[in-house]
Protein backbone atom coordinates (compact mmCIF):
# COMPACT_ATOMS: atom_id res chain seq x y z
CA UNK A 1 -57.43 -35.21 114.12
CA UNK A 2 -57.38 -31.43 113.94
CA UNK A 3 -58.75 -29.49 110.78
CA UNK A 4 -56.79 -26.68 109.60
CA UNK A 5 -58.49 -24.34 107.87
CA UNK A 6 -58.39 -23.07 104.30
CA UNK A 7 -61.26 -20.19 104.70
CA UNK A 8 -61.43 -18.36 101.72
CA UNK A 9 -62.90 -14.17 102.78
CA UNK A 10 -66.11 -15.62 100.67
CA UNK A 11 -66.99 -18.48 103.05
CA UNK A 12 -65.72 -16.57 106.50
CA UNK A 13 -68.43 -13.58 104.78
CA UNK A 14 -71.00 -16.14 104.00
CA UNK A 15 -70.79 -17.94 107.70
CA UNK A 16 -71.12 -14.43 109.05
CA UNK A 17 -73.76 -14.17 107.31
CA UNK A 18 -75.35 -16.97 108.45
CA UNK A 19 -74.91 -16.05 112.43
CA UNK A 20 -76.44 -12.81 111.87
CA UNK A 21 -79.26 -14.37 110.33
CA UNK A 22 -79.55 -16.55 113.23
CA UNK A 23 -79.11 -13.75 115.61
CA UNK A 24 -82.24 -12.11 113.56
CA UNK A 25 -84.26 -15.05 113.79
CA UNK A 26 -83.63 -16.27 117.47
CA UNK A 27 -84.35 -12.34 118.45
CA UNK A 28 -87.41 -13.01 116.74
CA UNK A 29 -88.19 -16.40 118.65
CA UNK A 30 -87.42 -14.41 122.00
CA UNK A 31 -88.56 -11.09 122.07
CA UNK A 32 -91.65 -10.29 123.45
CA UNK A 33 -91.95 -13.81 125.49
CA UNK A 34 -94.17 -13.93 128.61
CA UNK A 35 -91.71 -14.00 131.67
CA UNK A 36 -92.99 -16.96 132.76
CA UNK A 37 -91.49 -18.23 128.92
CA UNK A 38 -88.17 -19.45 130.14
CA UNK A 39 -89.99 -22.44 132.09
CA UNK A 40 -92.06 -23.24 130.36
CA UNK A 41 -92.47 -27.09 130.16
CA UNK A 42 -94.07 -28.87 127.07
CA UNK A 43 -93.69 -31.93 128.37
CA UNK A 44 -92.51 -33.75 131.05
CA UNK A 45 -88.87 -34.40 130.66
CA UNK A 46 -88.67 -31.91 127.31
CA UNK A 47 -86.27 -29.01 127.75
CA UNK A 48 -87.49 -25.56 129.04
CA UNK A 49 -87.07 -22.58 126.77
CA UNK A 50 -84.53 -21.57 129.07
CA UNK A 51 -82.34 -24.57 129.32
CA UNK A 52 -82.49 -24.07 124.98
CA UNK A 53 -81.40 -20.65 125.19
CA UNK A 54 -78.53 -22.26 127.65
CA UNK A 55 -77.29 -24.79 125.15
CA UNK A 56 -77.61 -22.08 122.03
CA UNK A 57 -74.90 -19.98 124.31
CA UNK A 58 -73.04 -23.21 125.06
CA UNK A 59 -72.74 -23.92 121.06
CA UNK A 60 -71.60 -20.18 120.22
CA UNK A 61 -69.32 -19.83 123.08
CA UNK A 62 -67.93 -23.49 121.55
CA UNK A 63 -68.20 -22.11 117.55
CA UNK A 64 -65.82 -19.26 118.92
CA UNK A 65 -63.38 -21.06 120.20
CA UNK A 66 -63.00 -22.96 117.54
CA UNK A 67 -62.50 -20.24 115.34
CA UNK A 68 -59.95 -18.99 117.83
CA UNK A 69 -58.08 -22.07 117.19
CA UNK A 70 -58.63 -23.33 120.84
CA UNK A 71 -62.05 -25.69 121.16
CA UNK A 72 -63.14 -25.89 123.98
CA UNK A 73 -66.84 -27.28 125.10
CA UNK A 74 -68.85 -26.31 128.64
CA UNK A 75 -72.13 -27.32 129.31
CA UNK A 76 -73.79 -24.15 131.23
CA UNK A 77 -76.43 -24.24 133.95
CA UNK A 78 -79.02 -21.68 133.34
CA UNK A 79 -79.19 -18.61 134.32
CA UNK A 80 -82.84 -16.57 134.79
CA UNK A 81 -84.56 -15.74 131.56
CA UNK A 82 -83.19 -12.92 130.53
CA UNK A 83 -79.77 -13.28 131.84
CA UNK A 84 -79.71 -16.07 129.75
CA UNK A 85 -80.82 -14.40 126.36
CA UNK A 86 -78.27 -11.81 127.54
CA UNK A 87 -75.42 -14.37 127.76
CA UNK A 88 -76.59 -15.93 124.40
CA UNK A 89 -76.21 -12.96 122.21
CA UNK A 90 -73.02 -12.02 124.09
CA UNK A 91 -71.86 -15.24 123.00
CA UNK A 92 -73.07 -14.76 119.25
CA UNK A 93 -71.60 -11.32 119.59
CA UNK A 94 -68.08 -13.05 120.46
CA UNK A 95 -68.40 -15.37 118.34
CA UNK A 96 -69.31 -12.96 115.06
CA UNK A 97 -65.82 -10.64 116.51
CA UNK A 98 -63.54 -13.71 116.09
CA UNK A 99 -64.73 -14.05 112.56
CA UNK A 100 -64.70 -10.45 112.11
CA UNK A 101 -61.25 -9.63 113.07
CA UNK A 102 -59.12 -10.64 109.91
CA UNK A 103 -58.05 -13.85 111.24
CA UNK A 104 -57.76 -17.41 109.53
CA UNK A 105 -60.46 -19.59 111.37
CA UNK A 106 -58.97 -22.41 113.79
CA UNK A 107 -61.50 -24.58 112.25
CA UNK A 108 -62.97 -25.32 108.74
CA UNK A 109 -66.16 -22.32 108.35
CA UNK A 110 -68.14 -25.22 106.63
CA UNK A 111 -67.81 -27.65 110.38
CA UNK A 112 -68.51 -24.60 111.82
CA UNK A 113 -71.96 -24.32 110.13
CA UNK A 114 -73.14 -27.60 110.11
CA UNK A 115 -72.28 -28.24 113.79
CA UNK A 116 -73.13 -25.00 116.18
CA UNK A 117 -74.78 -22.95 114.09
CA UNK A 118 -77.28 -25.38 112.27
CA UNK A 119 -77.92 -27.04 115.84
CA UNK A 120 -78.89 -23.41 117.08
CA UNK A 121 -80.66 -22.67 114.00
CA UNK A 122 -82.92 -25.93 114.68
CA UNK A 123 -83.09 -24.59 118.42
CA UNK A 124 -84.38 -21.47 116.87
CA UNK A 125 -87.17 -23.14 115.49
CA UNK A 126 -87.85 -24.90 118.73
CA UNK A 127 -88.47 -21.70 120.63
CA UNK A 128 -90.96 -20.60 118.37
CA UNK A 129 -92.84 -23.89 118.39
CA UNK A 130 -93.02 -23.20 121.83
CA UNK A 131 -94.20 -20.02 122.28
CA UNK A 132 -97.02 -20.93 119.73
CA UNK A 133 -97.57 -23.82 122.19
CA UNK A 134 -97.13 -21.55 125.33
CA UNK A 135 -99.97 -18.91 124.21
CA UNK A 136 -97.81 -16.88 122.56
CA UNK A 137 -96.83 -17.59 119.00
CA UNK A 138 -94.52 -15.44 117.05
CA UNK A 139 -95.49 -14.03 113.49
CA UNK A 140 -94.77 -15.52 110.25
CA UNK A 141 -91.97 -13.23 108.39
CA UNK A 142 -90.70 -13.39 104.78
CA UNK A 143 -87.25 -14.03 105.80
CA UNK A 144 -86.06 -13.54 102.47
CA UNK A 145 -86.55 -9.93 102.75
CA UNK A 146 -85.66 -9.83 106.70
CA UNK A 147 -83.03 -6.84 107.38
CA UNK A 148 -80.91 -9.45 108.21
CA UNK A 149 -76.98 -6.94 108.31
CA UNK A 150 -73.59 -9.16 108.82
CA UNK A 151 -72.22 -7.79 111.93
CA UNK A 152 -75.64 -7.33 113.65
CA UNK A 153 -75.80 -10.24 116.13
CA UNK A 154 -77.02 -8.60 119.40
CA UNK A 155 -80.68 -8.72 120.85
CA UNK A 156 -81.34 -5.52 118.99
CA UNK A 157 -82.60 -6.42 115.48
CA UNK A 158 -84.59 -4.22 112.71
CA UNK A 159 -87.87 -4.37 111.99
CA UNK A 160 -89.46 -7.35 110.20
CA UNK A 161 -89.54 -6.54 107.24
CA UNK A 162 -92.80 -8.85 106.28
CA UNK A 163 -94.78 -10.00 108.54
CA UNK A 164 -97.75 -12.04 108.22
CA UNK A 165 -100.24 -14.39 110.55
């Protein structure tokens, strides 16, 4: 069953919103990581930072096409560390253009949300568990005040604007 989409400008703005705030926050989670980061292993059988950054690509490249109209799913093998953080934030990058460009979404915004973007939120949250747990936790930010800018989705982010340990 395919789900047309009715996106008001109001809930294309808000999901935009919402992928540059995940874009802010998974810059966050990455930047500044230990090389060795992307393999790191918590425990056996658990998924290596790397392999998370690999699926978080996976789900924008997936969120775009649906708002292209044309879903399509591929699960990626992972690159090297950074090529991979590269590839994700191309991804998020393609993903924020589609909704950008004026468009109807393929998809309802709302799916959109609660399936790629949540998941990669949650994966978000994962990475920064694990760098605590790898020796190299990232700072506690008032995220309500974060310079969080629709349309900024690449690596480069501002500066926290609260930070706290």
């Amino acid at each position: 069953m395919q789900e047309q989409s009715s996106a008001s400008a109001e809930s294309v703005a808000a999901l935009r919103h919402a992928v540059a705030t995940l874009a802010y926050r998974s810059a966050k989670a990455i930047r500044g990581a230990p090389e060795a980061f992307g393999d790191f292993e918590a425990s056996a059988g658990s998924r290596k930072p790397v392999e998370i950054v690999a699926h978080m690509g996976d789900l924008m490249d997936w969120a775009a096409s649906m708002v292209a109209g044309a879903p399509a799913w591929h699960d990626s093998t992972p690159l090297a560390w950074e090529a991979e953080c590269a590839r994700y934030f191309a991804a998020l990058e393609r993903l924020d253009a589609e909704l950008g460009s004026g468009n109807a979404p393929g998809r309802r915004v709302e799916r959109i949300f609660q399936g790629p973007v949540a998941d990669a939120l949650t994966h978000t949250g994962q990475l920064t568990m694990l760098r605590r747990m790898a020796g190299s936790p990232v700072r506690g930010e008032n995220y309500y005040i974060a310079p969080v800018e629709v349309g900024r989705v690449g690596a480069d982010q501002g500066m926290p604007g609260k930070e706290f340990d």
